[in-house]
C-alpha atoms as a PDB file:
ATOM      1  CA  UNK A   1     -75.604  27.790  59.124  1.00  0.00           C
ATOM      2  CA  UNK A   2     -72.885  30.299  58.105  1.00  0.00           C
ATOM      3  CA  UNK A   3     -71.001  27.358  56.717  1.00  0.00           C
ATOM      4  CA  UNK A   4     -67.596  26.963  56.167  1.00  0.00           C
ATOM      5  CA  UNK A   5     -65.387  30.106  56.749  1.00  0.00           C
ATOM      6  CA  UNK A   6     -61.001  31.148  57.329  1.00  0.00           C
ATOM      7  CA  UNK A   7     -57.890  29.796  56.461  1.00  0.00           C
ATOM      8  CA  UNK A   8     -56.045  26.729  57.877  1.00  0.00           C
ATOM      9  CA  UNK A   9     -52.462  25.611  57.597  1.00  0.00           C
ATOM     10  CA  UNK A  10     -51.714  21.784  58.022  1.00  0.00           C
ATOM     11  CA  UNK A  11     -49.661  19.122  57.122  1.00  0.00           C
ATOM     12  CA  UNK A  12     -50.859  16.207  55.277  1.00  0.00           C
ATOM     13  CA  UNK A  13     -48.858  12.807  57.216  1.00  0.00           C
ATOM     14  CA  UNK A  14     -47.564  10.292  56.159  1.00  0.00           C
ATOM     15  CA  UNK A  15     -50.693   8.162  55.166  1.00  0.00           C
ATOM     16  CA  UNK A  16     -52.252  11.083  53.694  1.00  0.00           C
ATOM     17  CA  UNK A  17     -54.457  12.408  56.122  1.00  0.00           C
ATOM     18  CA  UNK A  18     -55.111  16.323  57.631  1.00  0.00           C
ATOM     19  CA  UNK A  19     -56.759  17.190  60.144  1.00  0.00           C
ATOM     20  CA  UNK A  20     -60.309  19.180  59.950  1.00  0.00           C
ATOM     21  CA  UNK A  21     -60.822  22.476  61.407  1.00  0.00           C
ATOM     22  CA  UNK A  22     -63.161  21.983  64.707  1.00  0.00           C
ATOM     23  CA  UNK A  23     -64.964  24.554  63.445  1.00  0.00           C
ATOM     24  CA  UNK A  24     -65.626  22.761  60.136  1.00  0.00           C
ATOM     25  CA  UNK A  25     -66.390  19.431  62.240  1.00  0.00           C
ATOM     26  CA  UNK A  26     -68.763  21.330  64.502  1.00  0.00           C
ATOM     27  CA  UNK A  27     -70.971  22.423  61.003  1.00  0.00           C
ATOM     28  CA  UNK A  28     -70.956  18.740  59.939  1.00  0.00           C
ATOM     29  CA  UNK A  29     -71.714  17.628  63.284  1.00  0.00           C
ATOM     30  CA  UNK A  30     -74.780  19.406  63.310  1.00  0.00           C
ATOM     31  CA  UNK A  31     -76.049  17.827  60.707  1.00  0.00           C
ATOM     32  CA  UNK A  32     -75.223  14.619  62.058  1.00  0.00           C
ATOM     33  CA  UNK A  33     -72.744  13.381  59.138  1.00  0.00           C
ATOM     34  CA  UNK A  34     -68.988  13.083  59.486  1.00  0.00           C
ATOM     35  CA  UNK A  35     -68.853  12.205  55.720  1.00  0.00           C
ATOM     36  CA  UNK A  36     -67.687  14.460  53.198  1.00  0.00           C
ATOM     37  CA  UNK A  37     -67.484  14.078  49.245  1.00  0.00           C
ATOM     38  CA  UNK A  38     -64.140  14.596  47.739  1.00  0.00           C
ATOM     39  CA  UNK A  39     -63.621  15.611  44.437  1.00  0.00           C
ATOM     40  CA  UNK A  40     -60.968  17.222  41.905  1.00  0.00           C
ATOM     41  CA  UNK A  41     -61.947  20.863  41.449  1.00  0.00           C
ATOM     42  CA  UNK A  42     -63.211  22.164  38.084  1.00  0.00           C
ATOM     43  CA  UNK A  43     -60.454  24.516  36.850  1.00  0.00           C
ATOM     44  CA  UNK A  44     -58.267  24.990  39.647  1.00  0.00           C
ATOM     45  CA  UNK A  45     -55.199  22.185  40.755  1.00  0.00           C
ATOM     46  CA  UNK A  46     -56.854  21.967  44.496  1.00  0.00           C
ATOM     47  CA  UNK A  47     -59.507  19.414  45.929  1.00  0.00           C
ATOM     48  CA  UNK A  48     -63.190  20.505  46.440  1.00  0.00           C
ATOM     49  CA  UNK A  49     -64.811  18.479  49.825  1.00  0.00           C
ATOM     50  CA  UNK A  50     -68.394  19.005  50.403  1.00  0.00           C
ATOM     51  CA  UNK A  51     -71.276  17.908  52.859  1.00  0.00           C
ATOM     52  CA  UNK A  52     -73.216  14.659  51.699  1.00  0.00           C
ATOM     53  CA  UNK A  53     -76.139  17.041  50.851  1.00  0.00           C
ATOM     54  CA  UNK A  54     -74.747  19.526  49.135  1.00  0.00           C
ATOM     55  CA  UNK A  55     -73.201  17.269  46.847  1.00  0.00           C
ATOM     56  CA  UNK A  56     -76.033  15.722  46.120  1.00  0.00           C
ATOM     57  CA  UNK A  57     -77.417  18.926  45.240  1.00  0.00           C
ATOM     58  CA  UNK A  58     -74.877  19.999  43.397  1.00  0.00           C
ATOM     59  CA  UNK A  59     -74.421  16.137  41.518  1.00  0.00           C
ATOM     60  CA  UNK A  60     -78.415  16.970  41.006  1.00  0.00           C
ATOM     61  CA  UNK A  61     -77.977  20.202  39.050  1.00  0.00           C
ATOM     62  CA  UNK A  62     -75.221  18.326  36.342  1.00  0.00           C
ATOM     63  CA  UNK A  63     -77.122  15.709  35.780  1.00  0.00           C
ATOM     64  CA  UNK A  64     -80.349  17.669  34.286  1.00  0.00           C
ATOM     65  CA  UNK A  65     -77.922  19.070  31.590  1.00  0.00           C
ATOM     66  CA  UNK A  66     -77.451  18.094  28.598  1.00  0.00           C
ATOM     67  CA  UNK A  67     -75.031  15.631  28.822  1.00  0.00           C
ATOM     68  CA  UNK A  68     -73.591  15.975  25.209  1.00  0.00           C
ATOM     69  CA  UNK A  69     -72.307  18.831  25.801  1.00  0.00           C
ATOM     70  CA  UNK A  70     -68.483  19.118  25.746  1.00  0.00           C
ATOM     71  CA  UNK A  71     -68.470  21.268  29.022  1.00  0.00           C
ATOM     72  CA  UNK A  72     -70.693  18.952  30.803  1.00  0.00           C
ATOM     73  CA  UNK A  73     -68.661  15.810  30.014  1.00  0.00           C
ATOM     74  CA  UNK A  74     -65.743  17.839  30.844  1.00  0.00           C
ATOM     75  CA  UNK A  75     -67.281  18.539  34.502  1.00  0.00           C
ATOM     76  CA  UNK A  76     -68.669  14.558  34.732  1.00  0.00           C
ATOM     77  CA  UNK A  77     -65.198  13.303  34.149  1.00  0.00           C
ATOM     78  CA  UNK A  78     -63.182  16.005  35.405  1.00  0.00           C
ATOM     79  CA  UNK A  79     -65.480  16.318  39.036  1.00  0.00           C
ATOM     80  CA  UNK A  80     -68.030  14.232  39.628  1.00  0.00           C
ATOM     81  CA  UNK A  81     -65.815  10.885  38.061  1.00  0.00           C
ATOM     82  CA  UNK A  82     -63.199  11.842  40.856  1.00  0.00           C
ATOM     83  CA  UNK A  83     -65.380  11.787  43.916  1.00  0.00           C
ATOM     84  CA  UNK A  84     -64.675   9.571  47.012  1.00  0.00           C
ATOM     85  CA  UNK A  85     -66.758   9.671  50.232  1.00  0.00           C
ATOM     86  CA  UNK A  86     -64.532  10.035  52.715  1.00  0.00           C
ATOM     87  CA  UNK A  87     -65.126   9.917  56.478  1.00  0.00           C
ATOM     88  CA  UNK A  88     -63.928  11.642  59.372  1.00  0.00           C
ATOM     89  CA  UNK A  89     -62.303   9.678  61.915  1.00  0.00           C
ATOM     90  CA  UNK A  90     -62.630  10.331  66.125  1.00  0.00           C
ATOM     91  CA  UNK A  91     -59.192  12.464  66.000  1.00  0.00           C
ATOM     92  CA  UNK A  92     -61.032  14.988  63.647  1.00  0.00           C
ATOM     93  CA  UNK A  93     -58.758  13.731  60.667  1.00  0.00           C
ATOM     94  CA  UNK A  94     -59.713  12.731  56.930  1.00  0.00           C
ATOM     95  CA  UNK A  95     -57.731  10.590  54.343  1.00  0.00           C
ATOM     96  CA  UNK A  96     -57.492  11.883  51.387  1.00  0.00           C
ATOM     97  CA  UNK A  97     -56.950   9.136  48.216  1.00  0.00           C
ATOM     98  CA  UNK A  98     -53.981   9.021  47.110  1.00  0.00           C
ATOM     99  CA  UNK A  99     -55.061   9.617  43.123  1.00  0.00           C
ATOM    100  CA  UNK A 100     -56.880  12.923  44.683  1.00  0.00           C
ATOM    101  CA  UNK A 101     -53.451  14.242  46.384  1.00  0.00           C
ATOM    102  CA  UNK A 102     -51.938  13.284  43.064  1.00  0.00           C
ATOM    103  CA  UNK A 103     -54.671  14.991  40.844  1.00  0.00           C
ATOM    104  CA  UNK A 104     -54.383  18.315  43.172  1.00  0.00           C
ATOM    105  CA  UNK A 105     -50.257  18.087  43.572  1.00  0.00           C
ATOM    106  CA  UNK A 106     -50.612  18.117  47.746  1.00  0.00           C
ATOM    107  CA  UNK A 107     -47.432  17.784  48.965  1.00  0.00           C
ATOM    108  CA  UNK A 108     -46.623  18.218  53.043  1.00  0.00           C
ATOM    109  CA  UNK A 109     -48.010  21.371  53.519  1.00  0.00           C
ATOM    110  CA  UNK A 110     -51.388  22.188  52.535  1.00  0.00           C
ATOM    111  CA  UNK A 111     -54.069  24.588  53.283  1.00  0.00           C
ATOM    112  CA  UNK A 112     -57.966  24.075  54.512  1.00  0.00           C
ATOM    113  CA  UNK A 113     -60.234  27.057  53.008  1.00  0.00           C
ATOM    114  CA  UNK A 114     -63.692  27.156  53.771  1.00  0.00           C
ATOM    115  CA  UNK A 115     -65.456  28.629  51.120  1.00  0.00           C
ATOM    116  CA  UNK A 116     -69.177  28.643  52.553  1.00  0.00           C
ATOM    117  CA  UNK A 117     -70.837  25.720  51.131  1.00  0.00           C
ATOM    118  CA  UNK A 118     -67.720  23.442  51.041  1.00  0.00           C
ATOM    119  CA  UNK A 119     -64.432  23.310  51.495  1.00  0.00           C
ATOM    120  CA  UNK A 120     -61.108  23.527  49.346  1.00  0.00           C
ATOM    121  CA  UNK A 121     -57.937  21.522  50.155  1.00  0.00           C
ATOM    122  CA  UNK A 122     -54.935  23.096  48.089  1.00  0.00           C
ATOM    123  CA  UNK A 123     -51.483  22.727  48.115  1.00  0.00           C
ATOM    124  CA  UNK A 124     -49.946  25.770  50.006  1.00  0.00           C
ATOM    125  CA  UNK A 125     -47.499  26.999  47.241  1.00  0.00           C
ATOM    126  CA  UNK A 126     -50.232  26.334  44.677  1.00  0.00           C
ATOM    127  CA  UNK A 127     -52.590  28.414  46.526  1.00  0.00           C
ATOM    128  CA  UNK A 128     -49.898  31.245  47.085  1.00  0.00           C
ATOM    129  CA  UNK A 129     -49.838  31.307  43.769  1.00  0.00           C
ATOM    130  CA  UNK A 130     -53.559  32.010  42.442  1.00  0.00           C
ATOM    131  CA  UNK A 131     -53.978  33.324  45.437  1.00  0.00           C
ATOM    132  CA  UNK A 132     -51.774  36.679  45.194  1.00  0.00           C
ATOM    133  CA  UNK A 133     -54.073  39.572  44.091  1.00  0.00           C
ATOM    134  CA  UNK A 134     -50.365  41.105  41.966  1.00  0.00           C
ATOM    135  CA  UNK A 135     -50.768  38.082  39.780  1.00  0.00           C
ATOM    136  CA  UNK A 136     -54.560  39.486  38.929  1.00  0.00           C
ATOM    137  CA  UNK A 137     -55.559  42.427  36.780  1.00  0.00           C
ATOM    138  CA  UNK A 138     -57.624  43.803  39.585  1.00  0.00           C
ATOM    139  CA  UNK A 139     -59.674  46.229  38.002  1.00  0.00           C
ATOM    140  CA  UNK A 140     -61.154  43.579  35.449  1.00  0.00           C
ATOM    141  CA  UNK A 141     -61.813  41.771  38.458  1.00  0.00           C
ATOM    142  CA  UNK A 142     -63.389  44.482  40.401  1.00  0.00           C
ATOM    143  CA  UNK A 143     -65.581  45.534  36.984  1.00  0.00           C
ATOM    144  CA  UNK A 144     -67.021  41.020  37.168  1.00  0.00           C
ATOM    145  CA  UNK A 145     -67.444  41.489  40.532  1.00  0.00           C
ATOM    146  CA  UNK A 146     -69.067  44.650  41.004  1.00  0.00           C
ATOM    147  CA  UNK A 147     -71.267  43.671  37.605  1.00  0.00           C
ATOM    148  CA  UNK A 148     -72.263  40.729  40.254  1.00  0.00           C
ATOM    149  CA  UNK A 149     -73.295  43.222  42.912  1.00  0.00           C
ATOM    150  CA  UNK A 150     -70.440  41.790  45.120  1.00  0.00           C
END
């Protein structure tokens, strides 16, 4: 699996649902679930939605820290305290809870990233606006990223 990959605009309607890239639906498909885990991001105003199994994964890593730590009870609350399973219905759409459009500011027009191993739901203007390599100092970020060997 390549997993999730590109860019999609969409609106969010009235009862607070977008529509899934067919692309993303074919990945899930294949692994027979039409379920996916929504959750407030970390550190960023958007919405994180991942595969059943990854989030396991992922809720499997957290909870093997130590769980006095402020960062960690930070994360619980922040991420894993947020998520909703959410299902996709036959017209390829999902409904997003209403706190979790609250928490992440969605308004109308929203965006559908894939970013490999899940999937980010922003707001479009708040993703313009992280999102605009002018608003970066770009060599500090080439200097991480390269110190990565990315």
């Amino acid at each position: 699996m390549s997993g999730f990959l590109g860019k999609y605009y969409n609106t969010l309607d009235s009862k607070g649902r977008i529509m899934i890239p067919a692309s993303f639906r074919e990945i899930l498909s294949s692994s027979k679930n039409t379920k996916l885990i929504i959750a407030n991001d970390a550190f960023d105003h958007c919405l994180c939605a991942y595969p059943v199994e990854e989030w396991g994964r992922l809720v499997d890593k957290v909870k093997d820290k130590p769980q006095t730590l402020d960062s960690v009870k930070y994360y619980m609350r922040r991420v894993v305290g947020s998520a909703v399973e959410c299902e996709i219905d036959k017209q390829g759409r999902l409904l997003v809870p209403s706190a979790l459009r609250v928490d992440a500011g969605l308004n109308s027009e929203v965006v559908v990233m894939g970013q490999g191993n899940r999937i980010e739901i922003w707001d479009k203007n708040a993703l313009t606006d992280v999102a605009d390599p002018s608003k970066i100092d770009k060599n500090k970020f080439k200097s991480e990223l390269s110190d990565l060997g990315i």
